[in-house]
C-alpha atoms as a PDB file:
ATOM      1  CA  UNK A   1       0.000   0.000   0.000  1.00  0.00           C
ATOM      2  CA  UNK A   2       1.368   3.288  -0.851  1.00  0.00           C
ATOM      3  CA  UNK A   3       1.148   6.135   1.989  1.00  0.00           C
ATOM      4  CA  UNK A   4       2.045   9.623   1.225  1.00  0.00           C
ATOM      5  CA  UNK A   5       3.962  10.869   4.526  1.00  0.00           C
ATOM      6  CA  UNK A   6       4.060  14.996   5.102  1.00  0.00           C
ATOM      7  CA  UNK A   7       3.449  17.378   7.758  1.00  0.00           C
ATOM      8  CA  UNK A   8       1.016  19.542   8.681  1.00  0.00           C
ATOM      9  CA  UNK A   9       1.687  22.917  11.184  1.00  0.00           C
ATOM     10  CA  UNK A  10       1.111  26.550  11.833  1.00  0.00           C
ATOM     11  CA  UNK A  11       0.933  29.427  15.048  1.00  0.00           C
ATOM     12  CA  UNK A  12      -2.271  28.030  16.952  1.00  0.00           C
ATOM     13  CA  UNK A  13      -5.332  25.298  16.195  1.00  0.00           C
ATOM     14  CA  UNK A  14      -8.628  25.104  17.463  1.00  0.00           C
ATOM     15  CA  UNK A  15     -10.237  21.361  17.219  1.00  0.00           C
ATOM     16  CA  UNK A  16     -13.433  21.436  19.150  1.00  0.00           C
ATOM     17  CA  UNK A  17     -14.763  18.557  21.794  1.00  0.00           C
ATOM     18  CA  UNK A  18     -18.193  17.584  20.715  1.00  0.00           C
ATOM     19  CA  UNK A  19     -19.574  18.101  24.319  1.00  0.00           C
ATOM     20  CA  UNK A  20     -17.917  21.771  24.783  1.00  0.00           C
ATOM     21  CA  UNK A  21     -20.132  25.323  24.444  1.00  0.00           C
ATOM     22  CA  UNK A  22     -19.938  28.312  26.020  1.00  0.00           C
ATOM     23  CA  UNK A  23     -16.366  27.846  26.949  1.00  0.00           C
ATOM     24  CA  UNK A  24     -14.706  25.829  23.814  1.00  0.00           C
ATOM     25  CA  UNK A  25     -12.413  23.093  24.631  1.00  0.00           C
ATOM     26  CA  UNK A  26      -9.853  21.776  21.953  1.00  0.00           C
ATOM     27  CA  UNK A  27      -8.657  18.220  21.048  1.00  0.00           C
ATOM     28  CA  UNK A  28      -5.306  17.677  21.183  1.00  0.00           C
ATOM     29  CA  UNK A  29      -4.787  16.456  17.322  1.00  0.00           C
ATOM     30  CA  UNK A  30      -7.151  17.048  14.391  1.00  0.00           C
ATOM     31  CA  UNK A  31      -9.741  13.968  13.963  1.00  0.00           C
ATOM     32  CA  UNK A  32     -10.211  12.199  11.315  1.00  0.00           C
ATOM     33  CA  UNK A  33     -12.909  13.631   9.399  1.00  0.00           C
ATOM     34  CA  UNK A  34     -10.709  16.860  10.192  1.00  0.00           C
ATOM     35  CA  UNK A  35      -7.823  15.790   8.191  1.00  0.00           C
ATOM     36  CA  UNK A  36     -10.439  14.679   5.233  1.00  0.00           C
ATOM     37  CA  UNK A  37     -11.477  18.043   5.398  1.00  0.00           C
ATOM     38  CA  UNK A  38      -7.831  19.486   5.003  1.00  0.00           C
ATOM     39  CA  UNK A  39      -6.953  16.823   2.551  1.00  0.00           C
ATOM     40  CA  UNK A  40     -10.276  18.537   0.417  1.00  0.00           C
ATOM     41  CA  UNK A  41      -8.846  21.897   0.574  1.00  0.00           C
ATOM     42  CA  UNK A  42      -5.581  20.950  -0.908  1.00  0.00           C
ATOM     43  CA  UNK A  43      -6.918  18.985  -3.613  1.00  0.00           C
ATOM     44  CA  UNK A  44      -9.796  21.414  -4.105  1.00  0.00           C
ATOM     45  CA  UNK A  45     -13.176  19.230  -3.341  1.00  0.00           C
ATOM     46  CA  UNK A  46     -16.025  21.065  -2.197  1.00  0.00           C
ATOM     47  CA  UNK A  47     -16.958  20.790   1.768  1.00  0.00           C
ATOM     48  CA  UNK A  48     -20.088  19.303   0.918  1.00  0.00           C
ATOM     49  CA  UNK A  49     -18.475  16.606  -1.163  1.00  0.00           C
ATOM     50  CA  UNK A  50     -14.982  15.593   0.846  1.00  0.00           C
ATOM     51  CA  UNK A  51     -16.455  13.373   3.351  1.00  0.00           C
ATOM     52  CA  UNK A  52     -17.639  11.214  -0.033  1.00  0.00           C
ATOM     53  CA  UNK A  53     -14.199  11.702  -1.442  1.00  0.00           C
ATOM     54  CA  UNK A  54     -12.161  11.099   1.598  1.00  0.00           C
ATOM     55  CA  UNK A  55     -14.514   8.245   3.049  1.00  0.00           C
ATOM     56  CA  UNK A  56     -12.842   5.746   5.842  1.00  0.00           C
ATOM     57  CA  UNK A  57     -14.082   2.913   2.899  1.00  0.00           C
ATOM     58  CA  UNK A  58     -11.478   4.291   0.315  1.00  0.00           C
ATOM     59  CA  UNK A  59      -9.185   6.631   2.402  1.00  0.00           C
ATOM     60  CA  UNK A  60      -6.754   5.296   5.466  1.00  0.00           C
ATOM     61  CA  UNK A  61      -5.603   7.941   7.573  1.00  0.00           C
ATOM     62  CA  UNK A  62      -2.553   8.186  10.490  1.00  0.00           C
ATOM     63  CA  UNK A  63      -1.490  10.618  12.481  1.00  0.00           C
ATOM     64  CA  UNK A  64       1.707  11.375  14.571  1.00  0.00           C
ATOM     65  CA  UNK A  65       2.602  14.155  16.900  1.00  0.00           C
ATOM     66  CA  UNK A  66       5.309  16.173  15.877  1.00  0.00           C
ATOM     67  CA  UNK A  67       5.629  18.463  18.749  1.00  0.00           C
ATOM     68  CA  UNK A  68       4.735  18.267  22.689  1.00  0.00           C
ATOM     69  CA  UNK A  69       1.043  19.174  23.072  1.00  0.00           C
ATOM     70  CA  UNK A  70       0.602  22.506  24.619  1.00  0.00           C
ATOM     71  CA  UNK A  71      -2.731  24.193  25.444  1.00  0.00           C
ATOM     72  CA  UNK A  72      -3.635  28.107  25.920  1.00  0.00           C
ATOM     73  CA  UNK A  73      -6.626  29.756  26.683  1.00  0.00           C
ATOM     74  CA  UNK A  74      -7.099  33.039  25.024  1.00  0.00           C
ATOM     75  CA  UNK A  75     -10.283  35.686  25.362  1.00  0.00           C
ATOM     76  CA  UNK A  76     -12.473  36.114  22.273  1.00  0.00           C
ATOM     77  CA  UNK A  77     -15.101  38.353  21.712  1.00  0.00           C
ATOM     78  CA  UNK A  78     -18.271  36.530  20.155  1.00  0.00           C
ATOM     79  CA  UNK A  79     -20.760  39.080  18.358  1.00  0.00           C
ATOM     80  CA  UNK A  80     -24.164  39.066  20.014  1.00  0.00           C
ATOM     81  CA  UNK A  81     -26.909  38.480  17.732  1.00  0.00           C
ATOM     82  CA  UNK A  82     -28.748  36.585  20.384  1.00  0.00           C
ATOM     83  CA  UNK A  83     -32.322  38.618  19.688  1.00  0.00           C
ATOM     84  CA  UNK A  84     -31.876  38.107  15.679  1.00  0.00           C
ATOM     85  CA  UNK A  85     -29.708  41.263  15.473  1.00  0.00           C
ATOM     86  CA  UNK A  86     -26.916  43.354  16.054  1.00  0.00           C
ATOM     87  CA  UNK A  87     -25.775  46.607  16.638  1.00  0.00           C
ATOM     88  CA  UNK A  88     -22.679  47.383  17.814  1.00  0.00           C
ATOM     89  CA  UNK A  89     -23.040  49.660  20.934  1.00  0.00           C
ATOM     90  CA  UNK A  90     -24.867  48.060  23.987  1.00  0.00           C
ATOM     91  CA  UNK A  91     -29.118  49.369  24.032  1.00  0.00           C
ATOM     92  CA  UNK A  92     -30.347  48.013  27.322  1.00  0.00           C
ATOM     93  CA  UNK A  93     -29.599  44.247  28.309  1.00  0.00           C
ATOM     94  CA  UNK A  94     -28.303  43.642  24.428  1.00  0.00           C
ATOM     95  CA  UNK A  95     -24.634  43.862  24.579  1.00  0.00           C
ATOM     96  CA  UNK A  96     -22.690  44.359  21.245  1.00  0.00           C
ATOM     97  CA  UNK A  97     -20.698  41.030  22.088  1.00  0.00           C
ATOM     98  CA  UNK A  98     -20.415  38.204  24.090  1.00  0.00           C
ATOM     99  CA  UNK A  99     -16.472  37.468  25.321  1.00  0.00           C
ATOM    100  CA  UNK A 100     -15.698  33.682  26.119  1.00  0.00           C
ATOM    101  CA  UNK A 101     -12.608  32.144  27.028  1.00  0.00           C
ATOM    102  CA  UNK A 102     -11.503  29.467  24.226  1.00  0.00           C
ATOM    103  CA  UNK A 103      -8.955  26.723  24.157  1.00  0.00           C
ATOM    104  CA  UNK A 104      -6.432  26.335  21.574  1.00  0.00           C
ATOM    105  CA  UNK A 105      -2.973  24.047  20.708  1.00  0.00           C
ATOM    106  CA  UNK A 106      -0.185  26.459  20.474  1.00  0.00           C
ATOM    107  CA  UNK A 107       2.861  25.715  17.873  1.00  0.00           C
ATOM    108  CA  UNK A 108       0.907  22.306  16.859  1.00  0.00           C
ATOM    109  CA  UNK A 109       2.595  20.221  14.455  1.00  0.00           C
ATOM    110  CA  UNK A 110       1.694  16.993  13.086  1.00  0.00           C
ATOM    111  CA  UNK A 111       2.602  14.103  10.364  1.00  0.00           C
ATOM    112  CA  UNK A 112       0.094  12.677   8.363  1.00  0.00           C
ATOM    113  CA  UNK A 113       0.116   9.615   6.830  1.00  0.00           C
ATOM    114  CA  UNK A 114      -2.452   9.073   3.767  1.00  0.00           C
ATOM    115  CA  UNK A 115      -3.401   6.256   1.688  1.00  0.00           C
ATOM    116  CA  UNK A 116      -6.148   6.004  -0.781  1.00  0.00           C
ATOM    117  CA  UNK A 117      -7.499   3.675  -3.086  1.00  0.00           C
ATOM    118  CA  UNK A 118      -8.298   5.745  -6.380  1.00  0.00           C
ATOM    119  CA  UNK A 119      -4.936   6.031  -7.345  1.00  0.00           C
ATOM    120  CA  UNK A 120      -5.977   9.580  -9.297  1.00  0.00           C
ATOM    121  CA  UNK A 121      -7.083  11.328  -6.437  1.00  0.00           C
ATOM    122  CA  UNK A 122      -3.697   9.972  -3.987  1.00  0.00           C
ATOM    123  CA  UNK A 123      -1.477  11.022  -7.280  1.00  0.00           C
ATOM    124  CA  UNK A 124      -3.125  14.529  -7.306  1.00  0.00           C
ATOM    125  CA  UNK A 125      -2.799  15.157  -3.617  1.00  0.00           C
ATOM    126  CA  UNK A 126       0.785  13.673  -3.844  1.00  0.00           C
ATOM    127  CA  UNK A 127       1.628  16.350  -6.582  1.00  0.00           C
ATOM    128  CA  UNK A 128       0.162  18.992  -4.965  1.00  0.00           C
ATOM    129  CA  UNK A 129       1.282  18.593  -1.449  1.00  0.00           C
ATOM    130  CA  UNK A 130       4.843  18.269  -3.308  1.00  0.00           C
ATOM    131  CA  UNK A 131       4.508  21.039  -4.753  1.00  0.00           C
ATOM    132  CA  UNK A 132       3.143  23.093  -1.668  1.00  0.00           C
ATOM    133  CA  UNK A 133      -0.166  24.088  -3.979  1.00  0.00           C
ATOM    134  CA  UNK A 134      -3.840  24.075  -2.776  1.00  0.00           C
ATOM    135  CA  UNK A 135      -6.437  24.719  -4.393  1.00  0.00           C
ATOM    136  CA  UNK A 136      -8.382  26.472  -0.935  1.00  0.00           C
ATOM    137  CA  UNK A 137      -6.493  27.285   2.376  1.00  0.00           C
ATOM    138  CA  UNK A 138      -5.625  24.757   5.031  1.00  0.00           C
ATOM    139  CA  UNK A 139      -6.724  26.085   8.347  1.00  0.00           C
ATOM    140  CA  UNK A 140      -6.197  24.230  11.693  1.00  0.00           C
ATOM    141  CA  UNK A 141      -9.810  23.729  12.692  1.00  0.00           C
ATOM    142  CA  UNK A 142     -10.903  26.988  12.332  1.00  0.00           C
ATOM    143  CA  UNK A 143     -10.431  29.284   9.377  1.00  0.00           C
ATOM    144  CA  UNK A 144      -8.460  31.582  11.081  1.00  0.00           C
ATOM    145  CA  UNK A 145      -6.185  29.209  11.956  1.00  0.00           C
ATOM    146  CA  UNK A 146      -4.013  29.355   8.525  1.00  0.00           C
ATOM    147  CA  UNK A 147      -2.048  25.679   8.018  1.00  0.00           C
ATOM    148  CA  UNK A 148       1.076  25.158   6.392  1.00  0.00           C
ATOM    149  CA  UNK A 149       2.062  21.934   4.825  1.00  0.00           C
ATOM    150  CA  UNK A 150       5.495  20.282   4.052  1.00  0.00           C
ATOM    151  CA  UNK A 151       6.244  17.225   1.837  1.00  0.00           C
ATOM    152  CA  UNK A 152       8.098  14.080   3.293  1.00  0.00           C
ATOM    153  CA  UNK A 153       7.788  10.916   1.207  1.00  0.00           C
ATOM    154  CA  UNK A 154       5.802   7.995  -0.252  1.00  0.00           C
ATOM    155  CA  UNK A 155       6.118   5.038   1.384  1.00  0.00           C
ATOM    156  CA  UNK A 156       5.159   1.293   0.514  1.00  0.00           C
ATOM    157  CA  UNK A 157       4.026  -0.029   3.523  1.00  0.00           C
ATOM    158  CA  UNK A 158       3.006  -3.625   4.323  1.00  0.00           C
ATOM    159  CA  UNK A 159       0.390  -4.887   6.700  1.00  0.00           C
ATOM    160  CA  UNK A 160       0.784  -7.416   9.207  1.00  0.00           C
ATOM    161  CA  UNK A 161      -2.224  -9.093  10.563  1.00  0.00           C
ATOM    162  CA  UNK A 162      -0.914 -10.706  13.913  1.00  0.00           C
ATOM    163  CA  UNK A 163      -0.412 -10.164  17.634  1.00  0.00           C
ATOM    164  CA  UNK A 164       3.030  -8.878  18.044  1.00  0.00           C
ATOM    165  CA  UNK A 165       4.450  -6.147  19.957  1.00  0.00           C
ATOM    166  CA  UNK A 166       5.338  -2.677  17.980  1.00  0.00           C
ATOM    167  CA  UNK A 167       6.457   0.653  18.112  1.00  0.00           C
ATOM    168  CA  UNK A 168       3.594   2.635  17.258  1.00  0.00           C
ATOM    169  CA  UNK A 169       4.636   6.565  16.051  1.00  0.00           C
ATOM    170  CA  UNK A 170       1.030   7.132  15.687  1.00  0.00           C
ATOM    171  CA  UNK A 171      -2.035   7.829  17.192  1.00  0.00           C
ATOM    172  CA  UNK A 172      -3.132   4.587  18.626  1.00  0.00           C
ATOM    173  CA  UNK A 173      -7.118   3.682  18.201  1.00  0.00           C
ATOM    174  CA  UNK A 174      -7.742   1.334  21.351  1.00  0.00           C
ATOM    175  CA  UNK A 175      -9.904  -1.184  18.946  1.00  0.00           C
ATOM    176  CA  UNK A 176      -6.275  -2.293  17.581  1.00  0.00           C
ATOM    177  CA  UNK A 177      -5.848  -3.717  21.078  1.00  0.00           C
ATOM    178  CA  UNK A 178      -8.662  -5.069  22.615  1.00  0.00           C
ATOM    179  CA  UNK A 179      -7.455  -6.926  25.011  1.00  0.00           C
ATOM    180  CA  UNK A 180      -3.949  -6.534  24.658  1.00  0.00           C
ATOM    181  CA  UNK A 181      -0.772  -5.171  26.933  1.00  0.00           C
ATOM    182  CA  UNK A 182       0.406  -1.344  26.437  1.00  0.00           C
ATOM    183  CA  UNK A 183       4.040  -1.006  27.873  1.00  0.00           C
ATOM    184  CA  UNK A 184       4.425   1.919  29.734  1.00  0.00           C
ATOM    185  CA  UNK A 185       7.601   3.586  29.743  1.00  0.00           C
ATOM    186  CA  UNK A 186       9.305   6.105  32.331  1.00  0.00           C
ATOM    187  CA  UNK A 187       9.405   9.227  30.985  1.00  0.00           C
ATOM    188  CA  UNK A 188       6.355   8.854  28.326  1.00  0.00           C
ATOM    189  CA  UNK A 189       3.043  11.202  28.794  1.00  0.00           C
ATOM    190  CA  UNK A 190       0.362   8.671  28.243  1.00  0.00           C
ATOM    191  CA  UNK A 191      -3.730  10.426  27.624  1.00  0.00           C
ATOM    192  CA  UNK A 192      -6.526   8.984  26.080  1.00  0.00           C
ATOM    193  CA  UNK A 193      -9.234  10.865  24.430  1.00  0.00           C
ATOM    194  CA  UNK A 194     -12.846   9.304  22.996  1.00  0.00           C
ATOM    195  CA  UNK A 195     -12.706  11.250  19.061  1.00  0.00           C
ATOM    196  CA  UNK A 196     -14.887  11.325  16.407  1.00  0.00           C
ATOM    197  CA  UNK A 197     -13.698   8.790  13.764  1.00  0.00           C
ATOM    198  CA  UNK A 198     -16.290   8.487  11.322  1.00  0.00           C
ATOM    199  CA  UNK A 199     -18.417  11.309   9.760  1.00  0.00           C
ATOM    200  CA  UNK A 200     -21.168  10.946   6.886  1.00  0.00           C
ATOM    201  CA  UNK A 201     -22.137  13.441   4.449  1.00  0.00           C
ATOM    202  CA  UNK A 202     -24.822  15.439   6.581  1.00  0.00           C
ATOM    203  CA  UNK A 203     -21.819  15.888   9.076  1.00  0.00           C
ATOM    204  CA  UNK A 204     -23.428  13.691  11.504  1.00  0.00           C
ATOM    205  CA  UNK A 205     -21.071  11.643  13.535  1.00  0.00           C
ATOM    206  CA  UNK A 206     -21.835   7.870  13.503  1.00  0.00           C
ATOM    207  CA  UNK A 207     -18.604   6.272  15.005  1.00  0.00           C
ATOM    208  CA  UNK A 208     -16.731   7.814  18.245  1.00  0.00           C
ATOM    209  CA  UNK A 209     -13.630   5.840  19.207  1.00  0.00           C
ATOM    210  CA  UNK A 210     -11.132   5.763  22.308  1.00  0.00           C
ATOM    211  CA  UNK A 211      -7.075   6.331  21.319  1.00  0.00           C
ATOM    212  CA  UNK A 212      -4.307   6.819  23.291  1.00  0.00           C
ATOM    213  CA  UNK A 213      -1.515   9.058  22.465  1.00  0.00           C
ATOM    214  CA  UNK A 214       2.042  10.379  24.251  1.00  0.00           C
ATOM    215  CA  UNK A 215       1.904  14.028  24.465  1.00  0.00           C
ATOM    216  CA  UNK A 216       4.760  14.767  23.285  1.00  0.00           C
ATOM    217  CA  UNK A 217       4.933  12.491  20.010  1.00  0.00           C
ATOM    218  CA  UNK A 218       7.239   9.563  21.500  1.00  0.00           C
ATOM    219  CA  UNK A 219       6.243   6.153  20.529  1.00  0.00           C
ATOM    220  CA  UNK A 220       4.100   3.759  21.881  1.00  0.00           C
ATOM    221  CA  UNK A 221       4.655   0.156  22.600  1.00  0.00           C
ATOM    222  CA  UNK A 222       2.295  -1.974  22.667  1.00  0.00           C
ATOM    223  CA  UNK A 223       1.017  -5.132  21.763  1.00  0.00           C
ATOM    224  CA  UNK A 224      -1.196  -4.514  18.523  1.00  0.00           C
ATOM    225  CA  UNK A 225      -3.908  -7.250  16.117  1.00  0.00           C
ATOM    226  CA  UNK A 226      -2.613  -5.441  13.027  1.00  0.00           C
ATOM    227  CA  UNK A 227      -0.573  -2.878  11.666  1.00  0.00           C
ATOM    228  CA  UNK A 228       1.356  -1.529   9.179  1.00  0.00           C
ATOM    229  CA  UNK A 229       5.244  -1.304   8.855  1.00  0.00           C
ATOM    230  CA  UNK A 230       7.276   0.680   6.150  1.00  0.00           C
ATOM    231  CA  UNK A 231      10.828   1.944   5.316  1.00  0.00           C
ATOM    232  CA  UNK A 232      12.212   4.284   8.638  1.00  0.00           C
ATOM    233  CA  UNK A 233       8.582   4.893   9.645  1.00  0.00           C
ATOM    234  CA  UNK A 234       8.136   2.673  12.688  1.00  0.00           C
ATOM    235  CA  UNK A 235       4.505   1.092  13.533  1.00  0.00           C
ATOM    236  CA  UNK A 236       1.766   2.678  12.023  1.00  0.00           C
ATOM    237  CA  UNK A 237      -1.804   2.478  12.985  1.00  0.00           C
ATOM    238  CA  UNK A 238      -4.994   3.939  10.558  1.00  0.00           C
ATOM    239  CA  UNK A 239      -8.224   5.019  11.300  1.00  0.00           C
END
């Protein structure tokens, strides 16, 4: 299987937790369907149309940390258009705005690995990631957030359906391992989160799943039921 390797990064990201309002909280790593939807912008497929494009039945897609997690919380003013409108000087109980406190990643960086199976689309994105081209602008979860992109490699990689212990530079998704042993090292941050891993087309979620990650972007080891090995990549897990 061929897996096109490069990294994604920029100033600050914003990746919102399902269950968050008033006071947004941020994932630590984009989710899947939040990749798909970079992925669309570079290759230039409309938002209504990548989640068909990019679907988990013809796209694979990994995800390492590049650098340590970190987490801010910076004030943002929201405008107020609670009542239907808006003006922008307070008029009795209507404020102009509404200030919240939101949580973002500061300096994220990450490595994507992507496989798909219509070899026109992967040889497009290939070219164009290469070529540091996109058709619409990357952001990191929010608009604002502008996203830069850097080529690495392909990579063959070869899966190996057994019980054996690897490496794992990726994310790991904690159905690989039911059951299994994760060795915890000294030294290693260890968190889990429960993402959103599967997305149709009315952007309704229909798959949440549980992955562990070390904070800042050291492997895992761990006993795994599959995964997939290539050339100076270490273990790789897909979701």
């Amino acid at each position: 299987m061929k897996v096109l390797v490069f990294d994604i990064y920029g100033d600050l990201a914003h990746f919102r937790k399902f269950y968050t309002t008033s006071s947004p909280l941020t994932f630590p790593f984009p989710p899947p369907s939040t990749i798909k939807g970079m992925l669309g912008a570079i290759v230039g497929v409309d938002k209504k149309d990548y989640l068909r494009v990019f679907s988990s039945d013809y796209c694979k897609v990994g995800l390492q940390i590049l650098k340590p997690v970190k987490k801010i919380r910076l004030g943002l003013n929201h405008i107020n258009t609670k009542q239907n409108y808006w003006i922008p000087t307070k008029r009795g109980s209507h404020g102009a705005r509404t200030p919240i406190r939101a949580e973002f990643v500061k300096d994220p960086g990450y490595r994507l690995y992507i496989s798909h199976q219509d070899q026109a689309i992967f040889e497009d994105l290939v070219r164009k990631v290469k070529n540091h081209e996109a058709v619409f602008t990357p952001s990191l979860g929010l608009s604002e957030l502008l996203a830069d992109f850097r080529y690495q490699k392909v990579i063959e990689v070869e899966e190996r359906e057994e019980e054996r212990v690897a490496d794992l530079v990726t994310v790991v998704p904690l159905p690989y391992l039911e059951g299994l042993r994760i060795n915890f090292e000294k030294g290693k941050k260890y968190f889990k989160e429960r993402i959103p891993v599967r997305m149709n087309e009315e952007r309704v979620v229909e798959e949440y799943q549980e992955v562990i990650f070390e904070s800042e972007g050291k492997p895992i080891q761990a006993e795994t039921r599959k995964s997939w090995e290539g050339e100076e990549s270490g273990g790789l897990l897909f979701f």
